[in-house]
C-alpha atoms as a PDB file:
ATOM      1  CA  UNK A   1      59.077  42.619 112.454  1.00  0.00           C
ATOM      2  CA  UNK A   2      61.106  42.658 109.220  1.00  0.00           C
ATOM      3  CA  UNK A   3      58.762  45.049 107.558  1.00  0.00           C
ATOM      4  CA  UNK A   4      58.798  47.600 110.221  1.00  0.00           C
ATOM      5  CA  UNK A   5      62.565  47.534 110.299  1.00  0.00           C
ATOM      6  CA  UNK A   6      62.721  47.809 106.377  1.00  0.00           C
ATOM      7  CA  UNK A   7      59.953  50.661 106.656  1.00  0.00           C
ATOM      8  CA  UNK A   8      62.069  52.793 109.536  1.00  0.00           C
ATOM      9  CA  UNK A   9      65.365  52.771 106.682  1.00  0.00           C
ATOM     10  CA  UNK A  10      63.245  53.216 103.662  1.00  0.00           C
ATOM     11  CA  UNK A  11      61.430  56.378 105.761  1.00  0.00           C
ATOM     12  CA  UNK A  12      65.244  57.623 107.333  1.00  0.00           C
ATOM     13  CA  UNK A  13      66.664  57.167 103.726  1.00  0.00           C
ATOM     14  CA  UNK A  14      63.759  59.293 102.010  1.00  0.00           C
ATOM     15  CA  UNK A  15      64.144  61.884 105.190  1.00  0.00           C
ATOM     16  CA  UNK A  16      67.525  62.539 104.300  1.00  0.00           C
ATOM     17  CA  UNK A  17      67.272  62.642 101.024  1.00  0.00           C
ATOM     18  CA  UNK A  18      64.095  65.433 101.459  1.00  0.00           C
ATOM     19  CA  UNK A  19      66.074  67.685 103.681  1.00  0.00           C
ATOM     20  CA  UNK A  20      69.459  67.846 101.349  1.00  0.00           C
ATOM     21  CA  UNK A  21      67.071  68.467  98.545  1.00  0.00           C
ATOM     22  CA  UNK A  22      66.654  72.198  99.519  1.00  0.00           C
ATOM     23  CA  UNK A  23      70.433  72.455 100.269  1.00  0.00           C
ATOM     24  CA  UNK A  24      71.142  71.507  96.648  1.00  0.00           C
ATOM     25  CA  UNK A  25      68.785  73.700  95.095  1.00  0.00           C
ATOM     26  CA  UNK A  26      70.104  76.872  97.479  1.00  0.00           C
ATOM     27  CA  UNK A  27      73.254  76.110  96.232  1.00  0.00           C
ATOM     28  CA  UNK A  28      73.257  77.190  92.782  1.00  0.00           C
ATOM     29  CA  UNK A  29      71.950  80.353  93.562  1.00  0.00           C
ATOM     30  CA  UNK A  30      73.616  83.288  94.502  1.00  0.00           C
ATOM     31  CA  UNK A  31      74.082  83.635  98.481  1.00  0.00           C
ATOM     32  CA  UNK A  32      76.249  86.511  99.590  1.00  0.00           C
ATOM     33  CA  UNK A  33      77.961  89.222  97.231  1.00  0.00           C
ATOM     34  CA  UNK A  34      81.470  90.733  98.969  1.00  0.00           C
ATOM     35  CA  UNK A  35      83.256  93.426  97.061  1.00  0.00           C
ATOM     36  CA  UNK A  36      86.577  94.616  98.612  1.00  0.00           C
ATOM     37  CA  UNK A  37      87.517  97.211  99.199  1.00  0.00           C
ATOM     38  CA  UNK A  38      84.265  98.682 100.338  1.00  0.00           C
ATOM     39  CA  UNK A  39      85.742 101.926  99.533  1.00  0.00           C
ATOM     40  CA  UNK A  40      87.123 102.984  96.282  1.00  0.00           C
ATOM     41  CA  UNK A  41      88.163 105.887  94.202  1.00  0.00           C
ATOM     42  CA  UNK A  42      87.835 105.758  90.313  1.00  0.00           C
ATOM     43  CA  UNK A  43      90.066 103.447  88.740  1.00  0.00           C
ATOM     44  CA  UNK A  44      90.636 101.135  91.308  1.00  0.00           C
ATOM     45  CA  UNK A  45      90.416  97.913  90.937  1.00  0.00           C
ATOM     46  CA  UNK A  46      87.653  96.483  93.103  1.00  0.00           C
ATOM     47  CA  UNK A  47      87.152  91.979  93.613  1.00  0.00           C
ATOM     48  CA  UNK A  48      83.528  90.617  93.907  1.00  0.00           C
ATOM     49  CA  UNK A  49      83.223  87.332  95.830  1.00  0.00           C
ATOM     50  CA  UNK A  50      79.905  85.541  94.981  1.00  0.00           C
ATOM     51  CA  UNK A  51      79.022  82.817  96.974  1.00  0.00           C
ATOM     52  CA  UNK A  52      76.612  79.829  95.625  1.00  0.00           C
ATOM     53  CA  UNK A  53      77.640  81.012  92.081  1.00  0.00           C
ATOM     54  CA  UNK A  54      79.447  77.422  90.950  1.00  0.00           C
ATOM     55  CA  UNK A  55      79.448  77.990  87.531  1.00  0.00           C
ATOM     56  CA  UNK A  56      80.910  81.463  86.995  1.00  0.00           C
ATOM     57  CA  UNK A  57      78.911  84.057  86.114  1.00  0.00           C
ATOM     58  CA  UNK A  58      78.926  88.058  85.381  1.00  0.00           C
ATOM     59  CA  UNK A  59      78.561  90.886  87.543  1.00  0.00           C
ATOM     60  CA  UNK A  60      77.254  94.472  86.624  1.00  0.00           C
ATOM     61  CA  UNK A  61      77.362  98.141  88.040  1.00  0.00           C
ATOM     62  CA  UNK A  62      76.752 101.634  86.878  1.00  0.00           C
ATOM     63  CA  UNK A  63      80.361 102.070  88.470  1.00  0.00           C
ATOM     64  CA  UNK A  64      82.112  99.632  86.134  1.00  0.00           C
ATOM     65  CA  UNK A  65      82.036  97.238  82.866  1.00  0.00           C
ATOM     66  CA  UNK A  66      80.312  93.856  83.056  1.00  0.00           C
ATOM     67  CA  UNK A  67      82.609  91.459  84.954  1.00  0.00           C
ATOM     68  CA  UNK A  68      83.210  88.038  84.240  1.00  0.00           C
ATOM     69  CA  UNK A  69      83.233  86.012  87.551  1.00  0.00           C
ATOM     70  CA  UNK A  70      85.048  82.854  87.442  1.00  0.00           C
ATOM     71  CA  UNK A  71      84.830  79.881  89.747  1.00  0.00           C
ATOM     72  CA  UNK A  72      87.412  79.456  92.213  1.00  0.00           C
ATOM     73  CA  UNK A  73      88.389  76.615  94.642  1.00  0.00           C
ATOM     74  CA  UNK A  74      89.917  73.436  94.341  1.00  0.00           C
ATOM     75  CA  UNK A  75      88.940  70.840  91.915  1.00  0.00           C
ATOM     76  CA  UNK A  76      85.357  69.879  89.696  1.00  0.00           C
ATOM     77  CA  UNK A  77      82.376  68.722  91.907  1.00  0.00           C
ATOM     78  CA  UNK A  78      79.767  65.710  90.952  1.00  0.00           C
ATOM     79  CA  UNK A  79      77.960  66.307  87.650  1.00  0.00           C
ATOM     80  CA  UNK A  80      75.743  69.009  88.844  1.00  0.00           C
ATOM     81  CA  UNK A  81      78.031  71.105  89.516  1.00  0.00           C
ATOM     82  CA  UNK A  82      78.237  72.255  85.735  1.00  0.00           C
ATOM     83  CA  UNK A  83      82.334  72.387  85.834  1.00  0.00           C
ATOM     84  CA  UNK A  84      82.433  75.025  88.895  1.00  0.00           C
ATOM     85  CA  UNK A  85      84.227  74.657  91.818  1.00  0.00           C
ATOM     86  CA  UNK A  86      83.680  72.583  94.747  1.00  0.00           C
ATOM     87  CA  UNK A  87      82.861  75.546  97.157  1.00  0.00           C
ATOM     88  CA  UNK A  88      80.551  77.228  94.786  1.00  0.00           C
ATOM     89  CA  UNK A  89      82.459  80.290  94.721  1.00  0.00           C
ATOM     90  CA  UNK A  90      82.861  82.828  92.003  1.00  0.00           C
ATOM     91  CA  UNK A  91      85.124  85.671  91.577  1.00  0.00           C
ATOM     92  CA  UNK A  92      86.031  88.556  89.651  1.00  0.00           C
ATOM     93  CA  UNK A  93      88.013  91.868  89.941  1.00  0.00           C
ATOM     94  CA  UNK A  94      86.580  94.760  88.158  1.00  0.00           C
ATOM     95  CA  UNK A  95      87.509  98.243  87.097  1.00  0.00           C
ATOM     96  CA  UNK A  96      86.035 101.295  88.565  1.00  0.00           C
ATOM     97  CA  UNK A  97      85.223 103.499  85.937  1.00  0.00           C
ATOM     98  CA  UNK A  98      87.374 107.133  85.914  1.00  0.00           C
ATOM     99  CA  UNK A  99      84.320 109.109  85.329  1.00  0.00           C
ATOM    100  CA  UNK A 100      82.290 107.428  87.964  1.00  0.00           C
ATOM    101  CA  UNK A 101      80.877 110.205  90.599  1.00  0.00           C
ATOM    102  CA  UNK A 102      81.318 109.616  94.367  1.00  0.00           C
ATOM    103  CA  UNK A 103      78.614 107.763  96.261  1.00  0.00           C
ATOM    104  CA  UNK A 104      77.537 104.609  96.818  1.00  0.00           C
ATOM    105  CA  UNK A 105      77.085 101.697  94.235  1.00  0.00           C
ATOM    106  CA  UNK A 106      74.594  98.586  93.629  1.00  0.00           C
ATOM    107  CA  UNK A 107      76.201  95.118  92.325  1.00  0.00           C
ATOM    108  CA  UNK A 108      74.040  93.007  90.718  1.00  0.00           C
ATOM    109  CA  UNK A 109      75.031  89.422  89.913  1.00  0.00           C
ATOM    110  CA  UNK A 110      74.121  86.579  87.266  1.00  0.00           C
ATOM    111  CA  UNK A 111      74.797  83.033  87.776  1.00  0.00           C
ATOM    112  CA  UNK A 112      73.423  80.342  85.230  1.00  0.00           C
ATOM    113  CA  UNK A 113      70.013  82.719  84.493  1.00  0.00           C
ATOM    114  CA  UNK A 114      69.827  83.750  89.075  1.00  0.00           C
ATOM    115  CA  UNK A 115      70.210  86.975  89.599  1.00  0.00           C
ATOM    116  CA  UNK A 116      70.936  88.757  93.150  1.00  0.00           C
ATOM    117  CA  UNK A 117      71.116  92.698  93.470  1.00  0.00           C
ATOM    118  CA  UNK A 118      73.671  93.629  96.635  1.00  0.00           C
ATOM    119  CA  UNK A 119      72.356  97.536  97.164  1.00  0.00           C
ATOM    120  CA  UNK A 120      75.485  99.850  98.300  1.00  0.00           C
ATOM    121  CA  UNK A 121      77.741  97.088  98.014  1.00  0.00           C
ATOM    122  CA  UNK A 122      80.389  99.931  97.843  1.00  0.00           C
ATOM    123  CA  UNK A 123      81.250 103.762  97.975  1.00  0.00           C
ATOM    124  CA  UNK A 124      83.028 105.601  95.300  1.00  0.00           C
ATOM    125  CA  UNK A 125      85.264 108.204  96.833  1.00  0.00           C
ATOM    126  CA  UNK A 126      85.716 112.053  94.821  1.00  0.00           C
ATOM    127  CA  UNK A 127      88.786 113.093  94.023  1.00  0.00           C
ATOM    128  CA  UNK A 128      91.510 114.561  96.626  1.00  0.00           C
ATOM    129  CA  UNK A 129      91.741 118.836  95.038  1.00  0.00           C
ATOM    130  CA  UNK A 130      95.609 119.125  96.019  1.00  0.00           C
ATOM    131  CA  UNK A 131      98.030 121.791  96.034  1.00  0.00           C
ATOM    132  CA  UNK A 132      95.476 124.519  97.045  1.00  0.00           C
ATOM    133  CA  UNK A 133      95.518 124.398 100.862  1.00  0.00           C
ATOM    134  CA  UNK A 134      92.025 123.528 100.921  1.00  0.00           C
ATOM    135  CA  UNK A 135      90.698 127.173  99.612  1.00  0.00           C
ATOM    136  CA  UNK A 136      88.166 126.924  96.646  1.00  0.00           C
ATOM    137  CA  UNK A 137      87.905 130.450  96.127  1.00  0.00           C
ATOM    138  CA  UNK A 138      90.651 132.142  93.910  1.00  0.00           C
ATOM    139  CA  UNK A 139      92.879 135.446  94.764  1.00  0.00           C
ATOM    140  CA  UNK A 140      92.388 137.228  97.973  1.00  0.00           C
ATOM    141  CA  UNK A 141      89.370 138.716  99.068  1.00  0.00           C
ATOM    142  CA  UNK A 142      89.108 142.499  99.925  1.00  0.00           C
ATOM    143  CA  UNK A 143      89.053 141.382 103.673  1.00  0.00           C
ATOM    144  CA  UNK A 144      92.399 139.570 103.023  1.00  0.00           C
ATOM    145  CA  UNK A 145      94.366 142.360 101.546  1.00  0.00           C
ATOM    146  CA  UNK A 146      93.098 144.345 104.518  1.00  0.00           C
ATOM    147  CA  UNK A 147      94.392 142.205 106.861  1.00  0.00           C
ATOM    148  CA  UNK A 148      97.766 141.708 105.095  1.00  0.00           C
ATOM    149  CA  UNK A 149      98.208 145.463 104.700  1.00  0.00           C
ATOM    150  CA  UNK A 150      97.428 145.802 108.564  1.00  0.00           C
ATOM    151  CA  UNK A 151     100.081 143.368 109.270  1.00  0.00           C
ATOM    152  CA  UNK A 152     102.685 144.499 106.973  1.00  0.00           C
ATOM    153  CA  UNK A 153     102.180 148.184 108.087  1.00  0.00           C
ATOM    154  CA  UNK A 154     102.453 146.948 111.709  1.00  0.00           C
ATOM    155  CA  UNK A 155     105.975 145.235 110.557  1.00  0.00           C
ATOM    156  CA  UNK A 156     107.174 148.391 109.615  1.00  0.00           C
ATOM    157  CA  UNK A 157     106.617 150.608 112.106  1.00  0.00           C
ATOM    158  CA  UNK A 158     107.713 147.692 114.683  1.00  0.00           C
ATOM    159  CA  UNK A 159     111.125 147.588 112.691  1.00  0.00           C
ATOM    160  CA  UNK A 160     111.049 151.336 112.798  1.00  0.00           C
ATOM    161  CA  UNK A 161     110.599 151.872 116.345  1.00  0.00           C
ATOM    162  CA  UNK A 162     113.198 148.980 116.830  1.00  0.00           C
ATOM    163  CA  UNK A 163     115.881 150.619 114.435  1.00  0.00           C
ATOM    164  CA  UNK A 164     115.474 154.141 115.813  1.00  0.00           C
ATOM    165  CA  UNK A 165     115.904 152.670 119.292  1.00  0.00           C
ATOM    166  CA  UNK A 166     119.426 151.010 118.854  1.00  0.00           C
ATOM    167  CA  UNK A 167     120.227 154.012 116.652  1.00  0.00           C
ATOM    168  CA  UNK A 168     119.671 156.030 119.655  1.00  0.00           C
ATOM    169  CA  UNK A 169     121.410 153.344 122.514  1.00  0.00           C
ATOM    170  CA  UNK A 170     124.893 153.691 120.848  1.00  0.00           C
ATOM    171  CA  UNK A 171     125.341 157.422 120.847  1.00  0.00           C
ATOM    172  CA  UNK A 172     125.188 157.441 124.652  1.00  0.00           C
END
Protein backbone atom coordinates (compact mmCIF):
# COMPACT_ATOMS: atom_id res chain seq x y z
CA UNK A 1 0.00 0.00 0.00
CA UNK A 2 2.96 2.30 0.74
CA UNK A 3 4.45 1.78 -2.65
CA UNK A 4 1.42 2.62 -4.58
CA UNK A 5 0.97 5.78 -2.57
CA UNK A 6 4.76 6.72 -3.06
CA UNK A 7 4.31 5.74 -6.90
CA UNK A 8 0.92 8.11 -7.38
CA UNK A 9 3.39 11.38 -5.90
CA UNK A 10 6.50 10.32 -7.63
CA UNK A 11 4.12 9.99 -11.08
CA UNK A 12 1.99 13.59 -10.04
CA UNK A 13 5.45 15.18 -9.23
CA UNK A 14 7.10 14.06 -12.69
CA UNK A 15 3.52 15.14 -14.42
CA UNK A 16 3.94 18.49 -13.31
CA UNK A 17 7.17 18.88 -13.81
CA UNK A 18 6.62 17.50 -17.79
CA UNK A 19 3.87 19.92 -18.50
CA UNK A 20 5.79 23.28 -17.09
CA UNK A 21 8.69 22.04 -19.09
CA UNK A 22 7.17 23.37 -22.40
CA UNK A 23 6.01 26.59 -20.61
CA UNK A 24 9.64 27.33 -19.74
CA UNK A 25 11.06 26.69 -22.96
CA UNK A 26 8.07 28.98 -24.78
CA UNK A 27 9.09 31.49 -22.61
CA UNK A 28 12.31 32.62 -23.83
CA UNK A 29 11.17 32.95 -27.13
CA UNK A 30 9.60 35.67 -28.69
CA UNK A 31 5.59 35.56 -28.41
CA UNK A 32 3.82 38.65 -29.64
CA UNK A 33 5.53 41.85 -31.27
CA UNK A 34 3.22 45.29 -30.60
CA UNK A 35 4.48 48.48 -32.14
CA UNK A 36 2.42 51.63 -31.31
CA UNK A 37 1.33 53.62 -32.98
CA UNK A 38 0.31 51.39 -35.82
CA UNK A 39 0.43 54.40 -37.89
CA UNK A 40 3.31 56.66 -38.35
CA UNK A 41 4.78 59.34 -40.47
CA UNK A 42 8.65 59.66 -40.86
CA UNK A 43 10.34 60.67 -37.87
CA UNK A 44 8.13 59.57 -35.39
CA UNK A 45 9.03 57.84 -32.79
CA UNK A 46 7.42 54.41 -32.81
CA UNK A 47 7.69 51.66 -29.19
CA UNK A 48 7.99 47.85 -29.87
CA UNK A 49 6.66 45.63 -27.07
CA UNK A 50 8.13 42.06 -27.32
CA UNK A 51 6.70 39.61 -25.29
CA UNK A 52 8.75 36.30 -24.10
CA UNK A 53 11.93 38.37 -24.88
CA UNK A 54 13.43 38.31 -20.98
CA UNK A 55 16.70 39.18 -21.76
CA UNK A 56 16.52 42.24 -24.01
CA UNK A 57 17.17 41.98 -27.33
CA UNK A 58 17.25 44.11 -30.79
CA UNK A 59 14.71 44.84 -33.21
CA UNK A 60 15.17 45.67 -37.02
CA UNK A 61 13.18 47.35 -39.97
CA UNK A 62 13.82 48.77 -43.36
CA UNK A 63 11.82 51.78 -41.73
CA UNK A 64 14.32 52.46 -38.95
CA UNK A 65 17.92 51.76 -37.23
CA UNK A 66 18.46 48.57 -35.22
CA UNK A 67 16.74 49.01 -31.83
CA UNK A 68 17.93 47.94 -28.66
CA UNK A 69 15.00 46.39 -26.64
CA UNK A 70 15.43 46.38 -23.02
CA UNK A 71 13.67 44.32 -20.41
CA UNK A 72 11.05 45.88 -18.50
CA UNK A 73 9.02 44.89 -15.37
CA UNK A 74 9.67 44.65 -11.89
CA UNK A 75 12.57 42.94 -10.39
CA UNK A 76 15.27 39.80 -11.61
CA UNK A 77 13.59 36.31 -11.98
CA UNK A 78 15.28 32.75 -10.84
CA UNK A 79 18.61 32.07 -12.56
CA UNK A 80 17.23 31.33 -15.91
CA UNK A 81 16.00 34.21 -16.45
CA UNK A 82 19.51 35.60 -17.65
CA UNK A 83 18.97 39.13 -15.64
CA UNK A 84 15.53 40.01 -17.58
CA UNK A 85 12.53 40.85 -16.09
CA UNK A 86 10.05 38.85 -14.35
CA UNK A 87 7.29 39.22 -17.09
CA UNK A 88 9.59 38.50 -19.92
CA UNK A 89 8.96 41.66 -21.55
CA UNK A 90 11.18 43.73 -23.74
CA UNK A 91 10.91 47.14 -25.03
CA UNK A 92 12.25 49.67 -27.19
CA UNK A 93 11.23 52.96 -28.96
CA UNK A 94 12.66 53.48 -32.32
CA UNK A 95 13.05 56.19 -34.90
CA UNK A 96 11.27 56.21 -38.14
CA UNK A 97 13.58 57.06 -40.66
CA UNK A 98 12.80 60.70 -42.65
CA UNK A 99 13.37 59.19 -45.96
CA UNK A 100 11.26 56.18 -45.35
CA UNK A 101 8.37 55.91 -48.22
CA UNK A 102 4.72 55.35 -47.17
CA UNK A 103 3.44 51.80 -46.82
CA UNK A 104 3.51 49.22 -44.64
CA UNK A 105 6.55 47.83 -42.61
CA UNK A 106 7.90 44.27 -41.30
CA UNK A 107 9.58 44.13 -37.62
CA UNK A 108 11.71 41.51 -37.08
CA UNK A 109 12.98 40.71 -33.58
CA UNK A 110 16.13 38.97 -31.85
CA UNK A 111 16.13 37.69 -28.44
CA UNK A 112 19.20 35.62 -27.07
CA UNK A 113 19.89 34.03 -30.92
CA UNK A 114 15.25 33.60 -31.50
CA UNK A 115 14.17 35.44 -34.01
CA UNK A 116 10.33 36.34 -34.85
CA UNK A 117 9.36 38.40 -38.09
CA UNK A 118 5.84 40.50 -37.29
CA UNK A 119 4.83 41.24 -41.26
CA UNK A 120 3.02 44.86 -41.52
CA UNK A 121 3.52 45.45 -38.02
CA UNK A 122 2.96 49.15 -39.09
CA UNK A 123 2.13 51.76 -41.90
CA UNK A 124 4.27 54.64 -42.78
CA UNK A 125 2.12 57.58 -43.72
CA UNK A 126 3.43 60.22 -46.93
CA UNK A 127 3.73 63.49 -46.30
CA UNK A 128 0.66 66.09 -45.93
CA UNK A 129 1.51 68.69 -49.59
CA UNK A 130 0.11 71.95 -47.75
CA UNK A 131 -0.59 75.34 -48.77
CA UNK A 132 -1.75 74.35 -52.33
CA UNK A 133 -5.49 73.68 -51.88
CA UNK A 134 -5.05 70.26 -52.94
CA UNK A 135 -4.21 71.17 -56.84
CA UNK A 136 -1.00 69.40 -58.19
CA UNK A 137 -1.03 71.02 -61.37
CA UNK A 138 0.60 74.58 -61.59
CA UNK A 139 -1.00 77.97 -63.18
CA UNK A 140 -4.39 77.90 -64.68
CA UNK A 141 -5.39 75.88 -67.41
CA UNK A 142 -6.81 77.40 -70.70
CA UNK A 143 -10.31 76.16 -69.45
CA UNK A 144 -9.72 78.21 -66.24
CA UNK A 145 -8.92 81.52 -67.73
CA UNK A 146 -12.03 80.93 -69.82
CA UNK A 147 -14.12 80.56 -67.13
CA UNK A 148 -12.65 83.49 -65.11
CA UNK A 149 -12.91 85.80 -68.12
CA UNK A 150 -16.68 84.65 -68.48
CA UNK A 151 -17.25 85.57 -64.98
CA UNK A 152 -15.45 88.74 -64.79
CA UNK A 153 -17.08 89.95 -68.10
CA UNK A 154 -20.47 88.95 -66.59
CA UNK A 155 -19.42 91.29 -63.42
CA UNK A 156 -19.13 94.04 -65.57
CA UNK A 157 -21.87 94.25 -67.53
CA UNK A 158 -24.04 93.29 -64.26
CA UNK A 159 -22.42 96.48 -62.58
CA UNK A 160 -23.12 98.26 -65.80
CA UNK A 161 -26.64 97.54 -66.19
CA UNK A 162 -26.92 98.23 -62.34
CA UNK A 163 -25.11 101.74 -62.56
CA UNK A 164 -26.99 102.91 -65.65
CA UNK A 165 -30.21 101.95 -63.88
CA UNK A 166 -29.87 104.19 -60.69
CA UNK A 167 -28.28 106.74 -63.02
CA UNK A 168 -31.49 106.76 -64.77
CA UNK A 169 -34.04 106.42 -61.34
CA UNK A 170 -32.82 109.84 -59.98
CA UNK A 171 -33.47 112.08 -62.93
CA UNK A 172 -37.19 111.31 -62.70
Amino acid sequence: MRNTRALAVAGAAVAALGLSAPAAVAWETPSNITALPSVIAPGGQLTITVDGCRGGGMATSNAFSPTRLSPVGGGKGNEGDRGGAGNGTARGTAVINSDARPGPYDITVDCGGRRMTKPQAFTVIGGVRGGIGGSTTTGATPTDVAIGGGLVAAAVVGGGVFWMRRRAERRI
